[in-house]
N, C-alpha and C. Protein backbone atom coordinates (compact mmCIF):
# COMPACT_ATOMS: atom_id res chain seq x y z
N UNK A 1 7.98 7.74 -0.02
CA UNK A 1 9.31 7.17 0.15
C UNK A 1 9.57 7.01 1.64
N UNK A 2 9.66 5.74 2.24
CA UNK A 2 9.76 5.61 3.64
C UNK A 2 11.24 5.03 4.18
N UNK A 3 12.28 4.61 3.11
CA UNK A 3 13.20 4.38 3.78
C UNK A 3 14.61 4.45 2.37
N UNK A 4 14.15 5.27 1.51
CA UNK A 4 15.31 5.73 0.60
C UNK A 4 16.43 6.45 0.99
N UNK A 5 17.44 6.54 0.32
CA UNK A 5 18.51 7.11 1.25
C UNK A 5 18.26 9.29 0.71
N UNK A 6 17.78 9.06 -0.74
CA UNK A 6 17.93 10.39 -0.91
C UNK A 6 16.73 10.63 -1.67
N UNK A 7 15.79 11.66 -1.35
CA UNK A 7 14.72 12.04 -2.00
C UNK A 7 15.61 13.32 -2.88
N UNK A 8 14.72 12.92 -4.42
CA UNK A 8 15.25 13.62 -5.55
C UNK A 8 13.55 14.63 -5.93
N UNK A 9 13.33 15.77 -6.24
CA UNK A 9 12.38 16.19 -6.71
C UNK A 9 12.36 15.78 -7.95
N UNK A 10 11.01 15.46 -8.46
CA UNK A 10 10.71 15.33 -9.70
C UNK A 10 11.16 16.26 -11.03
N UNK A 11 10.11 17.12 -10.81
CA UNK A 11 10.14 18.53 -11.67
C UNK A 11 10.49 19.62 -10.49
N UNK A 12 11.16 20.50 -11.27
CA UNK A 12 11.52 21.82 -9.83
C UNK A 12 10.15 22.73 -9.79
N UNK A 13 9.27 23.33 -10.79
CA UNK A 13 8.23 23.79 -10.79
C UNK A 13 7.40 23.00 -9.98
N UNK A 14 7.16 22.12 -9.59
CA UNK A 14 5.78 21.48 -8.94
C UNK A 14 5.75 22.22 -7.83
N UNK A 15 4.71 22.58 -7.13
CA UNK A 15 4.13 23.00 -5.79
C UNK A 15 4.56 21.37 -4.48
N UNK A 16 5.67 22.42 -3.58
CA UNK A 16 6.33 21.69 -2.91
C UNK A 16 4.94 20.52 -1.92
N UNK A 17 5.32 19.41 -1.43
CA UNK A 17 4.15 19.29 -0.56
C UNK A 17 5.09 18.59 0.65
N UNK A 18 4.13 18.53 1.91
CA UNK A 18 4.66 18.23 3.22
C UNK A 18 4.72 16.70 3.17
N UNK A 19 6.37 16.02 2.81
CA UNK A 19 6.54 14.85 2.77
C UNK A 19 7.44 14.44 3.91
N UNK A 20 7.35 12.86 4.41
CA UNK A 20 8.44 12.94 5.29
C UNK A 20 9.41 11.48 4.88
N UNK A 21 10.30 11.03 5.18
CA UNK A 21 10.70 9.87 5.27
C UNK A 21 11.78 9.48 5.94
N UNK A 22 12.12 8.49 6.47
CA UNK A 22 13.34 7.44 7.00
C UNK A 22 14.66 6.80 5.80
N UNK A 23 15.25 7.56 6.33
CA UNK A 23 16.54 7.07 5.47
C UNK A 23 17.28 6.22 6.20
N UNK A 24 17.67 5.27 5.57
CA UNK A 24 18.46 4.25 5.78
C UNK A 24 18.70 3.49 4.82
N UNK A 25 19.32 3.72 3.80
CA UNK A 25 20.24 3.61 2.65
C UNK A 25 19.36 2.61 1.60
N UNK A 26 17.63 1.91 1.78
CA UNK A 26 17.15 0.94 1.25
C UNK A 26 17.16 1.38 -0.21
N UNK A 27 17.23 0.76 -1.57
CA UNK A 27 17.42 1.06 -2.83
C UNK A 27 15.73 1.01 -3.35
N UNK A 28 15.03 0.38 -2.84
CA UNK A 28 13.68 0.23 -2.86
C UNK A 28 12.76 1.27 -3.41
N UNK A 29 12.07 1.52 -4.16
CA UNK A 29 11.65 3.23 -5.22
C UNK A 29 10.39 2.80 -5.86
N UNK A 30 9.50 3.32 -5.42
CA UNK A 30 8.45 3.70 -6.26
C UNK A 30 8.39 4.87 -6.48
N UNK A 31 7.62 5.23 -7.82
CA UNK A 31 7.23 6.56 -8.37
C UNK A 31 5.49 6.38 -8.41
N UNK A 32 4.94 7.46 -8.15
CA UNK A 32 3.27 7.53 -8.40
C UNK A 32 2.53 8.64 -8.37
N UNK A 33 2.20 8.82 -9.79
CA UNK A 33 1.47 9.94 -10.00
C UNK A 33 -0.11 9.70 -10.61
N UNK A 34 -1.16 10.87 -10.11
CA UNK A 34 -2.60 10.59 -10.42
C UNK A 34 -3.07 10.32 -11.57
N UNK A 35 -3.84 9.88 -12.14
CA UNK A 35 -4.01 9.55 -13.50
C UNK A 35 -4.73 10.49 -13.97
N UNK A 36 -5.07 10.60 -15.46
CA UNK A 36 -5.49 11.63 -16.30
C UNK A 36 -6.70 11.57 -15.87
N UNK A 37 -7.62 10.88 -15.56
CA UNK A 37 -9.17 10.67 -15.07
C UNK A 37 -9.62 11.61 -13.73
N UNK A 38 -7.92 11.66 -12.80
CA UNK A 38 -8.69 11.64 -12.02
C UNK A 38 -9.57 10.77 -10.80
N UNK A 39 -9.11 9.43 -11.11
CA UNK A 39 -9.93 8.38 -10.71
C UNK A 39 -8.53 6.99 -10.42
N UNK A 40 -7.70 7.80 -9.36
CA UNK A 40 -6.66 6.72 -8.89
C UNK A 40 -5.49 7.20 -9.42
N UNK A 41 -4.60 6.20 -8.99
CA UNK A 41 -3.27 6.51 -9.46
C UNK A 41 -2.32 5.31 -10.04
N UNK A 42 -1.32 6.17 -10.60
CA UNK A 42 -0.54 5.19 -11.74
C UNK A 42 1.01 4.98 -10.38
N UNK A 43 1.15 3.62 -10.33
CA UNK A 43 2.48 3.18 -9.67
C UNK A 43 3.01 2.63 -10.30
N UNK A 44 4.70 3.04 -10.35
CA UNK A 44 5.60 2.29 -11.55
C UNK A 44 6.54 1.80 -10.35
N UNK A 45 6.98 0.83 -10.72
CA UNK A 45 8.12 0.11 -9.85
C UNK A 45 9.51 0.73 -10.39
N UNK A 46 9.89 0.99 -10.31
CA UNK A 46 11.46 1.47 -10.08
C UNK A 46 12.75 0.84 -10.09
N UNK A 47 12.57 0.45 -8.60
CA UNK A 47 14.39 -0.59 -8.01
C UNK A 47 13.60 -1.12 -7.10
N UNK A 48 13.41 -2.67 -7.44
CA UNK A 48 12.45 -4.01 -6.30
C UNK A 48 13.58 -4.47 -5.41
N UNK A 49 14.87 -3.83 -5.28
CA UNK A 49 15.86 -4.62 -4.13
C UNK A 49 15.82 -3.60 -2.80
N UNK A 50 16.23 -4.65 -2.00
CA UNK A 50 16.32 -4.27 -0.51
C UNK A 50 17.42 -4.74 0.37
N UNK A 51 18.53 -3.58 1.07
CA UNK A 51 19.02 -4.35 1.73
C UNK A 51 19.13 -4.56 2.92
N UNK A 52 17.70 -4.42 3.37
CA UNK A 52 17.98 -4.93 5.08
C UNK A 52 16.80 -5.87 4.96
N UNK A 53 16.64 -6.35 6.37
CA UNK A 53 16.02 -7.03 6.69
C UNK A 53 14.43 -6.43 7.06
N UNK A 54 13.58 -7.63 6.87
CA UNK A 54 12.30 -6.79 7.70
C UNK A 54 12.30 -6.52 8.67
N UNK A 55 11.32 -6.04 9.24
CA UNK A 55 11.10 -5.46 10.71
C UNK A 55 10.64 -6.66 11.51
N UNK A 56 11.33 -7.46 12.36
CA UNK A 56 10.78 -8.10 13.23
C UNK A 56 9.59 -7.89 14.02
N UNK A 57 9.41 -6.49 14.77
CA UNK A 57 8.25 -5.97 15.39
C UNK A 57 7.97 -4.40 14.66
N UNK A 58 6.88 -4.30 15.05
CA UNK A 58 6.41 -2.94 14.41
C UNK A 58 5.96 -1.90 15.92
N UNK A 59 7.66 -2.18 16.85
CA UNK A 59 7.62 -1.18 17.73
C UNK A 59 7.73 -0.31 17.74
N UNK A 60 7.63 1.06 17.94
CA UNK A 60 7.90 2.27 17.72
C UNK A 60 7.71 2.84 16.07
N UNK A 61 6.75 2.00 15.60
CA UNK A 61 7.00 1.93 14.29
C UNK A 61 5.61 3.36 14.06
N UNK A 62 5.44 4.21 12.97
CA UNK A 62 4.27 5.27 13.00
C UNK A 62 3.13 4.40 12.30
N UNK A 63 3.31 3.20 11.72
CA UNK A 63 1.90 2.33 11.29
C UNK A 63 1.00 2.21 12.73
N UNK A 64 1.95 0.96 13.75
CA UNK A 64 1.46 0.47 14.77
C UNK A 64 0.86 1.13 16.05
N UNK A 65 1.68 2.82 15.79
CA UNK A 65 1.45 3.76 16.93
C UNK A 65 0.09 4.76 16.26
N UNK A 66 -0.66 4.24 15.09
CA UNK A 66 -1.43 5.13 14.80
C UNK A 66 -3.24 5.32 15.61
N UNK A 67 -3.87 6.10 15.67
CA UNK A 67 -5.20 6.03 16.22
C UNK A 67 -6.26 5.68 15.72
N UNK A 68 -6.52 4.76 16.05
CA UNK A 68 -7.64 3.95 15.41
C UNK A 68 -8.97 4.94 15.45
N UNK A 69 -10.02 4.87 14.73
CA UNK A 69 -11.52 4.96 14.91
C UNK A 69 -11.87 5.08 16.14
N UNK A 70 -11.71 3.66 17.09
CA UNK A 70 -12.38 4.07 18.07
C UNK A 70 -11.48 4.28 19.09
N UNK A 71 -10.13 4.76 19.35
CA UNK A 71 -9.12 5.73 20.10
C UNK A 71 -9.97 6.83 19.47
N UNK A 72 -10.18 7.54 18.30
CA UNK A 72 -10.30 8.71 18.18
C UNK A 72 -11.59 9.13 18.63
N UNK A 73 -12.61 8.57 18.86
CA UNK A 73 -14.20 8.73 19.41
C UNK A 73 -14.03 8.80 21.24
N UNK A 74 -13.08 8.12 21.61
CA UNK A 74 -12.77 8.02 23.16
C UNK A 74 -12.25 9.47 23.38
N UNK A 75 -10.93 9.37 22.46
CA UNK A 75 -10.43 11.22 22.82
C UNK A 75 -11.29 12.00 22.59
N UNK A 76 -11.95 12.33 21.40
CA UNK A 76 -13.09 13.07 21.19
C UNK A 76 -13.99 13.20 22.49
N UNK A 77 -14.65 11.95 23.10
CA UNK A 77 -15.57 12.20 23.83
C UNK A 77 -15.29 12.86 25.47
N UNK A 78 -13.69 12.28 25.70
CA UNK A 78 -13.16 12.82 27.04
C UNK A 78 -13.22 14.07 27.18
N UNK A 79 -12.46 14.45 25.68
CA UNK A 79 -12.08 15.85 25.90
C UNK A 79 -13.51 16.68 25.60
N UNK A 80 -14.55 16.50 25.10
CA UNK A 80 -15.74 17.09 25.63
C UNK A 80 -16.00 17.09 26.68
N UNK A 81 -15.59 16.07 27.61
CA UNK A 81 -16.20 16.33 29.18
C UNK A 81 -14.55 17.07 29.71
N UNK A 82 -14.09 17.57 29.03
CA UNK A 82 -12.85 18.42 29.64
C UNK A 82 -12.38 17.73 31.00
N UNK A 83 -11.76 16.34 30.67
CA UNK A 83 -10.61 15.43 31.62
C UNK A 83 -9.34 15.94 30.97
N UNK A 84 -8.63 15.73 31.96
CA UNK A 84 -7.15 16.07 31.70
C UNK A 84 -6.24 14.99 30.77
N UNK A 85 -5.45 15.73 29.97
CA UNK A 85 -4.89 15.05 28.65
C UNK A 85 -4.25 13.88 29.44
N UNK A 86 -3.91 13.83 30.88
CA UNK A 86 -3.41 12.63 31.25
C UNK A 86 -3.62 11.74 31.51
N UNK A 87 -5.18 11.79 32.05
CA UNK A 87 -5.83 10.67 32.21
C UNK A 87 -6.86 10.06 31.21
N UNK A 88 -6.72 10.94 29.88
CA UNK A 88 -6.82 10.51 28.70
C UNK A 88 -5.99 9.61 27.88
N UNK A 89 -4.74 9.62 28.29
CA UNK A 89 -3.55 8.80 28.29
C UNK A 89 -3.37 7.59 28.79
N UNK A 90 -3.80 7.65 29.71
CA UNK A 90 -4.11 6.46 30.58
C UNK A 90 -5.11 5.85 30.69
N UNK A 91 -6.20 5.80 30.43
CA UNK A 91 -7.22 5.28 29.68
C UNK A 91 -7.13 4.60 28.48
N UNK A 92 -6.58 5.51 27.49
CA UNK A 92 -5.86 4.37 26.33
C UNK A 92 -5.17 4.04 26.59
N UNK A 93 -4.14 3.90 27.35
CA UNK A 93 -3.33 2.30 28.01
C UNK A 93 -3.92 1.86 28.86
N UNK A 94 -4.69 1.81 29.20
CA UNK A 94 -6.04 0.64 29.80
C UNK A 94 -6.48 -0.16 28.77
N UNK A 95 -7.00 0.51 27.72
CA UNK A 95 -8.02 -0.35 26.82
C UNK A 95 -7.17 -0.94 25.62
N UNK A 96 -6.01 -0.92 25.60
CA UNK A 96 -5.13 -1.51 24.95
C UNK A 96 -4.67 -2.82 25.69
């Protein structure tokens, strides 16, 4: 759930898990739970309305700010040669 206004628990017995989301009042709801197999999951649509608008840019957004493959092989490899987290920083805003 990334932009519902109120997360509801399912069942109260379930084993809690570390969820997060953005509220801002969207009516928008999926439900999805694993299937009996084992092998994927079941998504039910819910409420298909929305009332804002899309996102013009995906600034500050946690999709666009995420670390790619090869960001994560660069950090990996700096910080084996033990450079400072800052100019590890700056390096990936170089190669961006």
């Amino acid at each position: 759930m990334k932009r519902s206004e109120k997360y509801r628990t399912y069942k109260k017995d379930l084993i809690q898990t570390l969820t997060s989301s953005r509220k801002c009042g969207c009516l928008f709801k999926l439900q999805a739970k694993p299937m009996l197999g084992g092998e994927g999951w079941m998504v039910k649509l819910i409420c298909r309305s929305h009332n804002h608008a899309l996102a013009k840019s995906l600034v500050r957004h946690s999709y666009a700010s995420r670390l790619t493959k090869d960001k994560k092989i660069i950090i990996g490899e700096m910080t084996k040669s033990m450079i400072k987290l800052k100019n590890i920083l700056l390096t990936l805003k170089e190669h961006n």
